[in-house]
Structure formats: structure tokens, C-alpha cells
N, C-alpha and C. Protein backbone atom coordinates (compact mmCIF):
# COMPACT_ATOMS: atom_id res chain seq x y z
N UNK A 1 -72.35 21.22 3.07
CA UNK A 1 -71.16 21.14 2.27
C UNK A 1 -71.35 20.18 1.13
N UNK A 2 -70.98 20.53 0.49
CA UNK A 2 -70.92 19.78 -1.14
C UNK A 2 -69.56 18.90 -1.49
N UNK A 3 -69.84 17.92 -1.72
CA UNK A 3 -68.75 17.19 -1.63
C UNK A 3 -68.61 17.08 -2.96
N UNK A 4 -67.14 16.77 -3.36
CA UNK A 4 -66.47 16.76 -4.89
C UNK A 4 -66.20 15.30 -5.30
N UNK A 5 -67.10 15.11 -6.18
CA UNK A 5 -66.47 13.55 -6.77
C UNK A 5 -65.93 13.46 -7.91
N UNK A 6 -64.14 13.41 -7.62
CA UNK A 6 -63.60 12.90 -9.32
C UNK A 6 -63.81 11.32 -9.28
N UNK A 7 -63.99 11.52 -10.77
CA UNK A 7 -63.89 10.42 -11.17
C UNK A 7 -62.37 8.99 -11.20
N UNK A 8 -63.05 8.14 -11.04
CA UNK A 8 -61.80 6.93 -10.84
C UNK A 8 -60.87 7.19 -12.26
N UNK A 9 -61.10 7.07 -13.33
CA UNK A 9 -60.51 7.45 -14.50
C UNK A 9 -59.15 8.72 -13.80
N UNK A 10 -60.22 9.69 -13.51
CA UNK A 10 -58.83 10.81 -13.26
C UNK A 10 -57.79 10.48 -12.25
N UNK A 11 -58.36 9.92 -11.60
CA UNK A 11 -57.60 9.32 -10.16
C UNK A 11 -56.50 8.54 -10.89
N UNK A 12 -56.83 7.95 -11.66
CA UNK A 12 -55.33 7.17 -11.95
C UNK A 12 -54.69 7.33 -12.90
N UNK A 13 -55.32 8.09 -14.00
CA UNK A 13 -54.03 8.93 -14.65
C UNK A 13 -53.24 10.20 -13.60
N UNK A 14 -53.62 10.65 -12.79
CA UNK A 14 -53.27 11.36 -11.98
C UNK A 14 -52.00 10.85 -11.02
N UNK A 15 -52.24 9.67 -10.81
CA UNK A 15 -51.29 8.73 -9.78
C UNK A 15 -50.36 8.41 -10.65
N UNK A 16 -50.68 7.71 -12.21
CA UNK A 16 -49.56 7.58 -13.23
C UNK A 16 -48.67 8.78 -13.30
N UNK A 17 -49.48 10.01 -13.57
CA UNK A 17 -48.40 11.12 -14.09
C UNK A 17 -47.57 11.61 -12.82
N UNK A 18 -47.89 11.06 -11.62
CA UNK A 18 -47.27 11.29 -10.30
C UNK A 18 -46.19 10.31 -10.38
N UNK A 19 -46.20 9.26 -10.73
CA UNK A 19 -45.11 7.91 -10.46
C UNK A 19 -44.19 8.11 -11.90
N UNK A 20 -44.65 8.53 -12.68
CA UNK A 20 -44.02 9.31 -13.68
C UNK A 20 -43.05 10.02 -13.24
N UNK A 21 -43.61 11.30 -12.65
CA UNK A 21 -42.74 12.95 -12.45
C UNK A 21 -41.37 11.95 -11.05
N UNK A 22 -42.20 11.09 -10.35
CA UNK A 22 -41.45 10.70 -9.49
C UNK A 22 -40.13 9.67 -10.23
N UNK A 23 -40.36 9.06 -11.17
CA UNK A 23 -39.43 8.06 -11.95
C UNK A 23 -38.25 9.39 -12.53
N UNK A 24 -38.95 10.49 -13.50
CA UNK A 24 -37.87 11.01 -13.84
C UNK A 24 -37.10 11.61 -13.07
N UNK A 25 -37.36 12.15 -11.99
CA UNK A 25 -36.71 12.94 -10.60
C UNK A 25 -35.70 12.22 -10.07
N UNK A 26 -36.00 10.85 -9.80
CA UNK A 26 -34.46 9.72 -9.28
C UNK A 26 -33.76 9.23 -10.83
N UNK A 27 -34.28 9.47 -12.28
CA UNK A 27 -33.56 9.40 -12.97
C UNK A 27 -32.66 10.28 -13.28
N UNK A 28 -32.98 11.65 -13.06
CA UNK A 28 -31.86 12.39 -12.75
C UNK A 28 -31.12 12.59 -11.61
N UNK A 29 -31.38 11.73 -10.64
CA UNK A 29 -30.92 12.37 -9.22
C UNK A 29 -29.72 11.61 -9.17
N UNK A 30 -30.17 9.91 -9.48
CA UNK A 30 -28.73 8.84 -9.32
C UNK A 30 -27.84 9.18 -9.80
N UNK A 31 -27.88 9.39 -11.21
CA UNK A 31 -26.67 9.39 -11.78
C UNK A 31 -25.63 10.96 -11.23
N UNK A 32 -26.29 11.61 -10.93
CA UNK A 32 -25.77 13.11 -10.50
C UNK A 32 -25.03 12.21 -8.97
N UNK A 33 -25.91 11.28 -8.24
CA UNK A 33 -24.97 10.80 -6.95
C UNK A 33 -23.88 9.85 -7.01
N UNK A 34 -24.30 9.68 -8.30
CA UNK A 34 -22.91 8.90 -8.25
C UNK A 34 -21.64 9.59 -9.11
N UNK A 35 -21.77 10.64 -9.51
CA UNK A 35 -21.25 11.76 -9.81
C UNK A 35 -20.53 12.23 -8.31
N UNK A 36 -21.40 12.74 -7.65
CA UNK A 36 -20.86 13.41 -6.60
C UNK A 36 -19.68 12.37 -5.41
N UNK A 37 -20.00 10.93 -5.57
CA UNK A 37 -19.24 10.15 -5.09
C UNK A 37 -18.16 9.82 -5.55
N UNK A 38 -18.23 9.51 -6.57
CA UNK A 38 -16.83 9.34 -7.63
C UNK A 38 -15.95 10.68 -7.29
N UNK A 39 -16.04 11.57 -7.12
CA UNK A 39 -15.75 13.26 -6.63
C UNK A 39 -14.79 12.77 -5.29
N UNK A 40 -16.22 12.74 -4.91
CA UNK A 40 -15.99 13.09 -3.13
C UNK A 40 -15.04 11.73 -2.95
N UNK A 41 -14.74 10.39 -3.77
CA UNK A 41 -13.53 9.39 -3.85
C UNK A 41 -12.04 9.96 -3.95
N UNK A 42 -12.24 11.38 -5.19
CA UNK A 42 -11.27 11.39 -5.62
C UNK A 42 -10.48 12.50 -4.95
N UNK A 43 -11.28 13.27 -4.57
CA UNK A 43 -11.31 14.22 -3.16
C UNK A 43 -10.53 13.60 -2.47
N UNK A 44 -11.15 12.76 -1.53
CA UNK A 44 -10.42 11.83 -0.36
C UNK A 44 -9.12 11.29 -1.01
N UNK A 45 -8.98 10.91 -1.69
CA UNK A 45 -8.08 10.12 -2.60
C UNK A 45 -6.60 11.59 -2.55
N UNK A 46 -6.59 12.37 -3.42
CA UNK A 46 -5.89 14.08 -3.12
C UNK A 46 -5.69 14.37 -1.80
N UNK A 47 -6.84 14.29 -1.14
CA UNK A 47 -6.07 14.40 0.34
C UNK A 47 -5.40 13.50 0.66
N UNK A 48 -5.16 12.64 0.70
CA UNK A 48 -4.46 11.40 1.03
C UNK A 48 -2.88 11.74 0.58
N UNK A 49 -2.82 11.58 -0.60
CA UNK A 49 -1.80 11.51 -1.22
C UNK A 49 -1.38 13.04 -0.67
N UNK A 50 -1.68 14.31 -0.49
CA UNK A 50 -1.44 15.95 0.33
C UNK A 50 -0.62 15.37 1.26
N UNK A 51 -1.51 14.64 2.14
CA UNK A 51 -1.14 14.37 3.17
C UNK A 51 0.54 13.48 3.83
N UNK A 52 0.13 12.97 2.68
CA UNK A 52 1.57 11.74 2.29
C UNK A 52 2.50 13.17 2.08
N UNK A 53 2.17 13.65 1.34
CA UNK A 53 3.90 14.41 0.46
C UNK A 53 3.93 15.60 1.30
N UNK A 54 2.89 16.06 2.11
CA UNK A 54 3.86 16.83 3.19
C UNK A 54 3.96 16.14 4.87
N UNK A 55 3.95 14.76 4.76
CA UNK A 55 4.45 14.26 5.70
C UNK A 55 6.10 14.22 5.30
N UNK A 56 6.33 13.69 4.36
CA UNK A 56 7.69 12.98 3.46
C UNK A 56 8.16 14.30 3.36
N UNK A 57 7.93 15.96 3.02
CA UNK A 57 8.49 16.82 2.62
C UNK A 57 9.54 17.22 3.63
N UNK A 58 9.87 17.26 4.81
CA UNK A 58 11.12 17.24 5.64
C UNK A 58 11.99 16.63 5.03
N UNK A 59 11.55 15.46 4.95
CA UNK A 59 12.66 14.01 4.75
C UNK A 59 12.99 14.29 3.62
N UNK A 60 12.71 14.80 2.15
CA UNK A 60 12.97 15.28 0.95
C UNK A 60 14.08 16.36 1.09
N UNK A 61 13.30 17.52 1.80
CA UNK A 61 14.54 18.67 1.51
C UNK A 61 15.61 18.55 2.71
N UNK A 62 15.72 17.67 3.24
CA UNK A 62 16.91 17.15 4.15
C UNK A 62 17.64 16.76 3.44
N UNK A 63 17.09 15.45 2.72
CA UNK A 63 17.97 15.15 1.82
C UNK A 63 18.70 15.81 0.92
N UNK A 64 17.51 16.50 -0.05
CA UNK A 64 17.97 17.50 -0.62
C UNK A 64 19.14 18.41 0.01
N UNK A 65 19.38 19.15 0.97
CA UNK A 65 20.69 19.94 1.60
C UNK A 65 21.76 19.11 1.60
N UNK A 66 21.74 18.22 2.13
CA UNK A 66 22.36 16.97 2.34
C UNK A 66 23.49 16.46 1.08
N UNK A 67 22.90 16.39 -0.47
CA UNK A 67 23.26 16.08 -1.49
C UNK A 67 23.84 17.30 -1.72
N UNK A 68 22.99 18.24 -1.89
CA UNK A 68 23.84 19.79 -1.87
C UNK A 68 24.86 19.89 -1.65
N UNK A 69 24.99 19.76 -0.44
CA UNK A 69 26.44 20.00 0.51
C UNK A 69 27.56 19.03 -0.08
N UNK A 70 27.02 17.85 -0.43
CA UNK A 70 27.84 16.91 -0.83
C UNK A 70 28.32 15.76 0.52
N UNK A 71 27.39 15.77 1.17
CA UNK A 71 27.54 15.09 2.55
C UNK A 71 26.75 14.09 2.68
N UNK A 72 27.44 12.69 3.19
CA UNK A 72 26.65 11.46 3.04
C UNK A 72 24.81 11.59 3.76
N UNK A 73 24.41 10.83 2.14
CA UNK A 73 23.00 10.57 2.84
C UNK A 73 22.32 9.92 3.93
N UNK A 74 22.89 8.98 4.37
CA UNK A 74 22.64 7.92 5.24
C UNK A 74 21.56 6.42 4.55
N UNK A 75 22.01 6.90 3.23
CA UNK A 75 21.87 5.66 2.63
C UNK A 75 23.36 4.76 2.16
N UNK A 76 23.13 3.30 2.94
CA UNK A 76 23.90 2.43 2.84
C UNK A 76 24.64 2.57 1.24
N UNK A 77 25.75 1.76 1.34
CA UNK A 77 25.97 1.23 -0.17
C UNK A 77 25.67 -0.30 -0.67
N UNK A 78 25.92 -0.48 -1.83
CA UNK A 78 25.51 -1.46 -2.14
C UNK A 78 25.53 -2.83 -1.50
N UNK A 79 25.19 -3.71 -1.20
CA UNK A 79 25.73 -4.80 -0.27
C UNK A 79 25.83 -5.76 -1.75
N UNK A 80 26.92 -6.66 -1.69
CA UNK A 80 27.06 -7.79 -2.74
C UNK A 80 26.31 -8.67 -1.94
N UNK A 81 25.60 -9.46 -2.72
CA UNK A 81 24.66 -10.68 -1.79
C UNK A 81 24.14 -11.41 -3.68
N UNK A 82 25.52 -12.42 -3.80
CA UNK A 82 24.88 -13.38 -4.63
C UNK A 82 23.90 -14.77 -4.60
N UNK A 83 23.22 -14.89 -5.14
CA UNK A 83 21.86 -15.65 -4.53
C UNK A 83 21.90 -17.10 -6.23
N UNK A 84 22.26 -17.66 -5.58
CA UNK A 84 22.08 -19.37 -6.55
C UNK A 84 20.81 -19.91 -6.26
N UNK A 85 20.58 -21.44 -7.09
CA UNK A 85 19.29 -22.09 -6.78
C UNK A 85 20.46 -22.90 -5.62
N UNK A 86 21.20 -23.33 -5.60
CA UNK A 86 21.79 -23.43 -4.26
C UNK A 86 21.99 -23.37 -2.81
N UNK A 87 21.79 -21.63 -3.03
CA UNK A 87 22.33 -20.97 -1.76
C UNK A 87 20.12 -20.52 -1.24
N UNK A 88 19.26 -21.05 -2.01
CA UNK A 88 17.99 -20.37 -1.96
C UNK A 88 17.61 -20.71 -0.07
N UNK A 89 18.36 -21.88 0.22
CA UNK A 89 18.21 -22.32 1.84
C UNK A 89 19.13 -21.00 2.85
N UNK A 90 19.94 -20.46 2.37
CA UNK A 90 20.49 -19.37 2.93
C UNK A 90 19.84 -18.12 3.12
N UNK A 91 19.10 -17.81 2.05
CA UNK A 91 18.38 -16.85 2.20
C UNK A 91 17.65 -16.63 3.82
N UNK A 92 16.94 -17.75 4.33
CA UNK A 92 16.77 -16.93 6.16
C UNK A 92 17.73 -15.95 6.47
N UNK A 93 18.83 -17.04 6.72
CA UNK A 93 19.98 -17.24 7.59
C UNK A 93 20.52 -15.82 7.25
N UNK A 94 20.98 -15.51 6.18
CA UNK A 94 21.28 -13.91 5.31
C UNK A 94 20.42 -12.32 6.25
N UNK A 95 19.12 -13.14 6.01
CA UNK A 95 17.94 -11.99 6.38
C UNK A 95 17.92 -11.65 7.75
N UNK A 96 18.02 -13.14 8.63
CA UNK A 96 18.11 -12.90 10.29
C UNK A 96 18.98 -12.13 10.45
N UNK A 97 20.45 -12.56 9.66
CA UNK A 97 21.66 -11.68 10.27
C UNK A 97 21.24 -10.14 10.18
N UNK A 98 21.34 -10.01 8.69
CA UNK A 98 21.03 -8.26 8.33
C UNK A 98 19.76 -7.64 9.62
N UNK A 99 18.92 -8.40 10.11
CA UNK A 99 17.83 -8.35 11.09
C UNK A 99 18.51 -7.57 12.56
N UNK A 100 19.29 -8.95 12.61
CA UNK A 100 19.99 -9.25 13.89
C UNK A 100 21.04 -7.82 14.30
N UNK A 101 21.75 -7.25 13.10
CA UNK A 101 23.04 -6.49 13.20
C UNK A 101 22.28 -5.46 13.44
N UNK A 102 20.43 -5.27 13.28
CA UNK A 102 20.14 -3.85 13.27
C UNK A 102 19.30 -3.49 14.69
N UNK A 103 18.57 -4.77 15.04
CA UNK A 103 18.46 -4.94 16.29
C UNK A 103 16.88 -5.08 16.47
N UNK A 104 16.52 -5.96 15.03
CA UNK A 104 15.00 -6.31 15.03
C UNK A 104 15.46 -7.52 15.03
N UNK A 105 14.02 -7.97 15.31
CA UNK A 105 13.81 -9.69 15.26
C UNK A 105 13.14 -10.16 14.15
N UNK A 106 13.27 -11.32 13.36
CA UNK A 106 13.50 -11.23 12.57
C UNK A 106 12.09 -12.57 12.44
N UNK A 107 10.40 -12.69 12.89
CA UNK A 107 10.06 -13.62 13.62
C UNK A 107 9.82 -14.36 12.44
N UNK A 108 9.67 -14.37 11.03
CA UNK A 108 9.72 -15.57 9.91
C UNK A 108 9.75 -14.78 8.71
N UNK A 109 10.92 -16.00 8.24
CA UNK A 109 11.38 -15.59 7.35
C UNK A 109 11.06 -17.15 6.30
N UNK A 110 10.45 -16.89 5.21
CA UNK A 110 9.48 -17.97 4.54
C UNK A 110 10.07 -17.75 2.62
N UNK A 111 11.04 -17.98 2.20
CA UNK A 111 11.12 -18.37 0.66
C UNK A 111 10.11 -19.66 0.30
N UNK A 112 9.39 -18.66 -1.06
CA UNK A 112 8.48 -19.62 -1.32
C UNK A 112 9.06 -20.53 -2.50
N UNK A 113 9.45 -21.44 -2.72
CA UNK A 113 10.04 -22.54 -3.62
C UNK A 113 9.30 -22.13 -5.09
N UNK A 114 8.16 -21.66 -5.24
CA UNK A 114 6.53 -22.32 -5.65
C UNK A 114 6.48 -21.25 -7.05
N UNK A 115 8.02 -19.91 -6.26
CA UNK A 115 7.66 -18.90 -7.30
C UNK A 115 8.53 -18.84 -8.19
N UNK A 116 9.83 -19.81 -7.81
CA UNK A 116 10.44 -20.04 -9.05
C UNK A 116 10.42 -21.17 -10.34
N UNK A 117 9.15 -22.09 -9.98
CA UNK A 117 8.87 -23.09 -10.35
C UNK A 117 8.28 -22.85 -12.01
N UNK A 118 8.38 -21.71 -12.06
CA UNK A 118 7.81 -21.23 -13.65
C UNK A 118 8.79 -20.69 -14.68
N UNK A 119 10.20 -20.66 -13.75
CA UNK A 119 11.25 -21.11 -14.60
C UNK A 119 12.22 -19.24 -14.68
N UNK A 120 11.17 -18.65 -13.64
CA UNK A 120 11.74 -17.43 -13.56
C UNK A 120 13.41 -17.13 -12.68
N UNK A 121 13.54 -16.22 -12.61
CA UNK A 121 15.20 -15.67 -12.20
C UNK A 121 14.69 -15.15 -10.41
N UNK A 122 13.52 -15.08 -10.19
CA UNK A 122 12.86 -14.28 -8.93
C UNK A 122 12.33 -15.53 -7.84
N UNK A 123 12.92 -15.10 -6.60
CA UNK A 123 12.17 -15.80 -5.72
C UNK A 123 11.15 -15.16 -5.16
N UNK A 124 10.17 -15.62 -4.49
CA UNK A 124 9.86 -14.56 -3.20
C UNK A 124 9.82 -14.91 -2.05
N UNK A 125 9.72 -14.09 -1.07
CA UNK A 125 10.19 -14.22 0.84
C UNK A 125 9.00 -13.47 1.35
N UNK A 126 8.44 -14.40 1.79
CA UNK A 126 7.73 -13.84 2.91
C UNK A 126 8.48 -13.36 4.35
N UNK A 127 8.20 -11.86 4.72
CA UNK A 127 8.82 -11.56 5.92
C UNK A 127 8.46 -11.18 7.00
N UNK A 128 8.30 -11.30 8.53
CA UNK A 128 7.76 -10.54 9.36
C UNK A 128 9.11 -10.02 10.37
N UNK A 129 8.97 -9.02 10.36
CA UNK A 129 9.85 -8.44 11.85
C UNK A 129 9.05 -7.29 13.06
N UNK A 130 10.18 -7.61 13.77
CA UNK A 130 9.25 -6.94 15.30
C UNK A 130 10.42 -6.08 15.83
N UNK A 131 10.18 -5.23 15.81
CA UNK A 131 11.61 -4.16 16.68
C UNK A 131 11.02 -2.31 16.65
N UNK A 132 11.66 -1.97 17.09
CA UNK A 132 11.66 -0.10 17.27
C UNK A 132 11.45 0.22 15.83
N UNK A 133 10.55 1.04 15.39
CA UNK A 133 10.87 1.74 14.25
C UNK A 133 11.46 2.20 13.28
N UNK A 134 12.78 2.71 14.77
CA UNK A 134 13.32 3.36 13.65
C UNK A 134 14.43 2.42 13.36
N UNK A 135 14.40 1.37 13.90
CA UNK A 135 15.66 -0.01 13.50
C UNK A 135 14.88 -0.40 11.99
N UNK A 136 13.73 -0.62 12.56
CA UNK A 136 12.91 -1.04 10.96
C UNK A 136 13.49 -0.27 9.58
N UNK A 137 12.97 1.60 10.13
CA UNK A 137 12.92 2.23 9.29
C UNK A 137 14.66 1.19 8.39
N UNK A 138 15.71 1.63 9.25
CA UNK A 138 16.97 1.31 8.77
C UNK A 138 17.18 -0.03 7.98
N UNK A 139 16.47 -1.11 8.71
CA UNK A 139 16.47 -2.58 8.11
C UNK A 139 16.03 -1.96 6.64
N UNK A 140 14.78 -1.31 6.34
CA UNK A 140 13.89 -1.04 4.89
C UNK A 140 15.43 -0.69 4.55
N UNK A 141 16.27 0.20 4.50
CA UNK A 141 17.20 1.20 3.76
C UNK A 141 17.91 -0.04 3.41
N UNK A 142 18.89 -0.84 4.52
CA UNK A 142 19.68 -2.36 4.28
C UNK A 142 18.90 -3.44 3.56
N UNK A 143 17.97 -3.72 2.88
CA UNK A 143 17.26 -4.33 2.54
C UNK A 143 17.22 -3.62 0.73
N UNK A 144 17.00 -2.49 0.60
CA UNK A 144 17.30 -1.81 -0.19
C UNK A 144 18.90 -1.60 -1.17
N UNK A 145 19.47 -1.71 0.23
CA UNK A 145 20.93 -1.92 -0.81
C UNK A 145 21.45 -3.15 -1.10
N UNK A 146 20.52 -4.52 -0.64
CA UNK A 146 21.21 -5.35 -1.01
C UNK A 146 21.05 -5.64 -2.72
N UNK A 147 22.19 -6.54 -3.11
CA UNK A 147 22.23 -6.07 -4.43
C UNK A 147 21.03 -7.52 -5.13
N UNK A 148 20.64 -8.44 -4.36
CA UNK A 148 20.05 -9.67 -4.73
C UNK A 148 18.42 -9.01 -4.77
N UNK A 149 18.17 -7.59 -4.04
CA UNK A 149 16.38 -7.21 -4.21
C UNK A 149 16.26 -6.91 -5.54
N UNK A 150 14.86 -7.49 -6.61
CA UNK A 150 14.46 -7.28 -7.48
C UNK A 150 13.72 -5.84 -6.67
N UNK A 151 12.59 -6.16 -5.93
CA UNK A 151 11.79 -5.40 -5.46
C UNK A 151 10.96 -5.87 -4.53
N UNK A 152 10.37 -4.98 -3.45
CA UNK A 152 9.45 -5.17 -2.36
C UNK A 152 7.87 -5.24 -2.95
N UNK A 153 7.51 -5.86 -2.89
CA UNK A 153 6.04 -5.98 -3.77
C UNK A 153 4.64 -5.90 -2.52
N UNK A 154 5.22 -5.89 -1.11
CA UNK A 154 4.16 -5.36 -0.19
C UNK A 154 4.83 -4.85 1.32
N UNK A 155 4.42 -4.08 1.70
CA UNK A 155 4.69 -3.60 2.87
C UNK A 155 3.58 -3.37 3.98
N UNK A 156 3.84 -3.89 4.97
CA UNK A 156 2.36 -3.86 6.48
C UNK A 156 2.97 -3.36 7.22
N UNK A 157 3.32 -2.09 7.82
CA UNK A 157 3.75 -1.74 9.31
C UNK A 157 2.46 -1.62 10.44
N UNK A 158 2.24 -2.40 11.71
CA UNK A 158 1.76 -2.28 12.04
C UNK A 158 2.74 -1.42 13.61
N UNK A 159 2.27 -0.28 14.13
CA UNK A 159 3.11 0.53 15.51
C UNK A 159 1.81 0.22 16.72
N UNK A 160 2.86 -0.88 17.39
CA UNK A 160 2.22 -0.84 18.86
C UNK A 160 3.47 0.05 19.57
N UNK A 161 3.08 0.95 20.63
CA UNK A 161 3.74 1.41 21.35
C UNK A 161 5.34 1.72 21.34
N UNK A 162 5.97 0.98 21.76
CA UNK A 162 7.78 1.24 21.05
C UNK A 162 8.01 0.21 20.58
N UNK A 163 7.24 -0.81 19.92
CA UNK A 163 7.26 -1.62 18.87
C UNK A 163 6.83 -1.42 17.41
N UNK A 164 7.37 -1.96 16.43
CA UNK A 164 6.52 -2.26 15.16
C UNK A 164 6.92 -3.57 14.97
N UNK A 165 5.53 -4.39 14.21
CA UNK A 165 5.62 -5.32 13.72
C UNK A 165 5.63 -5.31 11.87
N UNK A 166 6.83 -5.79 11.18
CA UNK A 166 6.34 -5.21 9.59
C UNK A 166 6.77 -6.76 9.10
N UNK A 167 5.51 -6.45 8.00
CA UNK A 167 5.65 -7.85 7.29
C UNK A 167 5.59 -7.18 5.87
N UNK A 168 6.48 -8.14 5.09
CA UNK A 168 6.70 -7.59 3.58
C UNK A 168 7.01 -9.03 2.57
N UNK A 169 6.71 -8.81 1.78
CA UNK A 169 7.03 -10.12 0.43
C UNK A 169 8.30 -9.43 -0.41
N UNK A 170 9.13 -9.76 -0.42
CA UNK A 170 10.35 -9.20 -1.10
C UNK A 170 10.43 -10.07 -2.65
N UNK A 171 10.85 -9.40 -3.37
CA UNK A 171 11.57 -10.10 -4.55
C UNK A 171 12.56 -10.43 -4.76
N UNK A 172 13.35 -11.45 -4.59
CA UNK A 172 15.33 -11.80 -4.72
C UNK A 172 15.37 -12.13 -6.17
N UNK A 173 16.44 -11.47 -6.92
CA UNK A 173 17.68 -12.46 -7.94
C UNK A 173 17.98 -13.30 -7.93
N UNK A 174 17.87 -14.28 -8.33
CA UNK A 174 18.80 -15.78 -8.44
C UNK A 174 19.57 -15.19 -9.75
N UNK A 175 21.03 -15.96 -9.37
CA UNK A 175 21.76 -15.79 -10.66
C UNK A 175 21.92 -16.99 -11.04
């Protein structure tokens, strides 16, 4: 048998034009994967939100009949709840009750001093409660009509068993 000797010269332009073909191959490959991820984000992302609006879609066209008919929603009315730099120590005491009448517990209730200190009209409250769901669900609705919420700026429900624990940062009015 006759053995073949290339030369070292070819050998390594050979290995170059290999690490070459191999460089441009992941230069087109990455950017195409991160293509396909950004996708497959926004994918997941659509389902998500699917998923949300035909969970909520009962609760929509209930309502919807509901207004139709001209028959109360089972949303509260407004609650008056005026809020001073005064009354800012009341604020628990306010929150336990509304807590208390619905039949959650109400385990801290925390106004932060710190957020009106910049001269704004807004407090904020740190909140945690612990009760049945669907007392929660109702507290969210009473919480909603009071007339002192700017806005809820976070919501955590966590469901153990026939409990939930929900913690939220609320926004209050000072007048």
C-alpha cells in the first residue's frame, strides 16, 4: 500500500477554511436562535394572557347580562373615607375594620410615613391578609370602592387550601 503524504502547508489551510465554514455556520445560527426565542417568549407570553381572558370571560358576560337587565352588579358603592395628615394613624384601624366586617384577618397593616415625605397627596400601605377567597375576592371589590384609593400598585395571592394569604401596597389620598 502506498501511503499519501499531504503536505503540512495544505493541512492548515485546510483546518483554517474548516474553522472558517465552522465560524460562519454559528454566525448564522445565533442570531436565527435568538430569533426563535424572542418568538417562542412571545408565544408563551399570548398564551398567558388567552389564558387569563378566558378564565375572566364568565365573569365578563355575567356581568355583562347583569348590566343588561339593569340588575345590581355586586359591586359596592362608593364608601366616603376622608384621609388627613392627621387621621394617617387611622388608616390600620379603618383597614382592620373593612377586614374584620368581611371576615379576613387583617395580619399587618404598615403606612409608610417615608412616601409622603416628598411632599406628595399619596400615602402608601403595606398590606397582608389571611381568610377564604372568596372573602378576599370581596375585601379587593370594598377596597375598591373606598373613595381615599388612588390605586393598588401590587397584588400577591398566595391559595393554601381554604385559605389565602394576599399581600398588596395600596395607594391612599390625603386631602
Amino acid at each position: 500500500m502506498k501511503s499519501i503524504s499531504i503536505p503540512p502547508q495544505i493541512l492548515v489551510k485546510l483546518a483554517i477554511c474548516t474553522m472558517v465554514l465552522i465560524l460562519l455556520v454559528l454566525a448564522a445560527i445565533i442570531p436565527q436562535q435568538r430569533d426563535v426565542e424572542r418568538k417562542r417568549l412571545d408565544i408563551e407570553e399570548s398564551n398567558h394572557a388567552m389564558q387569563r381572558h378566558n378564565a375572566l370571560m364568565p365573569t365578563y358576560a355575567k356581568m355583562k347580562v347583569q348590566l343588561d337587565k339593569g340588575l345590581p352588579t355586586g359591586i359596592p358603592d362608593e364608601r366616603e373615607v376622608h384621609l388627613t395628615q392627621d387621621r394617617i394613624t387611622e388608616i390600620s384601624s379603618i383597614l382592620r375594620e373593612l377586614a374584620s366586617d368581611l371576615g379576613v384577618m387583617a395580619n399587618a397593616i404598615v403606612p409608610d410615613p417615608s412616601s409622603i415625605a416628598t411632599g406628595s397627596n399619596t400615602i402608601s400601605v403595606d398590606c397582608s391578609f389571611q381568610g377564604p377567597m372568596e372573602a378576599q375576592q370581596n375585601l379587593l371589590l370594598e377596597l375598591g370602592a373606598l373613595s381615599c384609593l388612588a390605586h393598588i400598585e401590587q397584588i400577591t395571592i398566595r391559595e393554601d387550601r381554604a385559605q389565602a394569604n394576599m399581600q398588596l401596597k395600596a395607594w391612599l389620598t390625603l386631602e
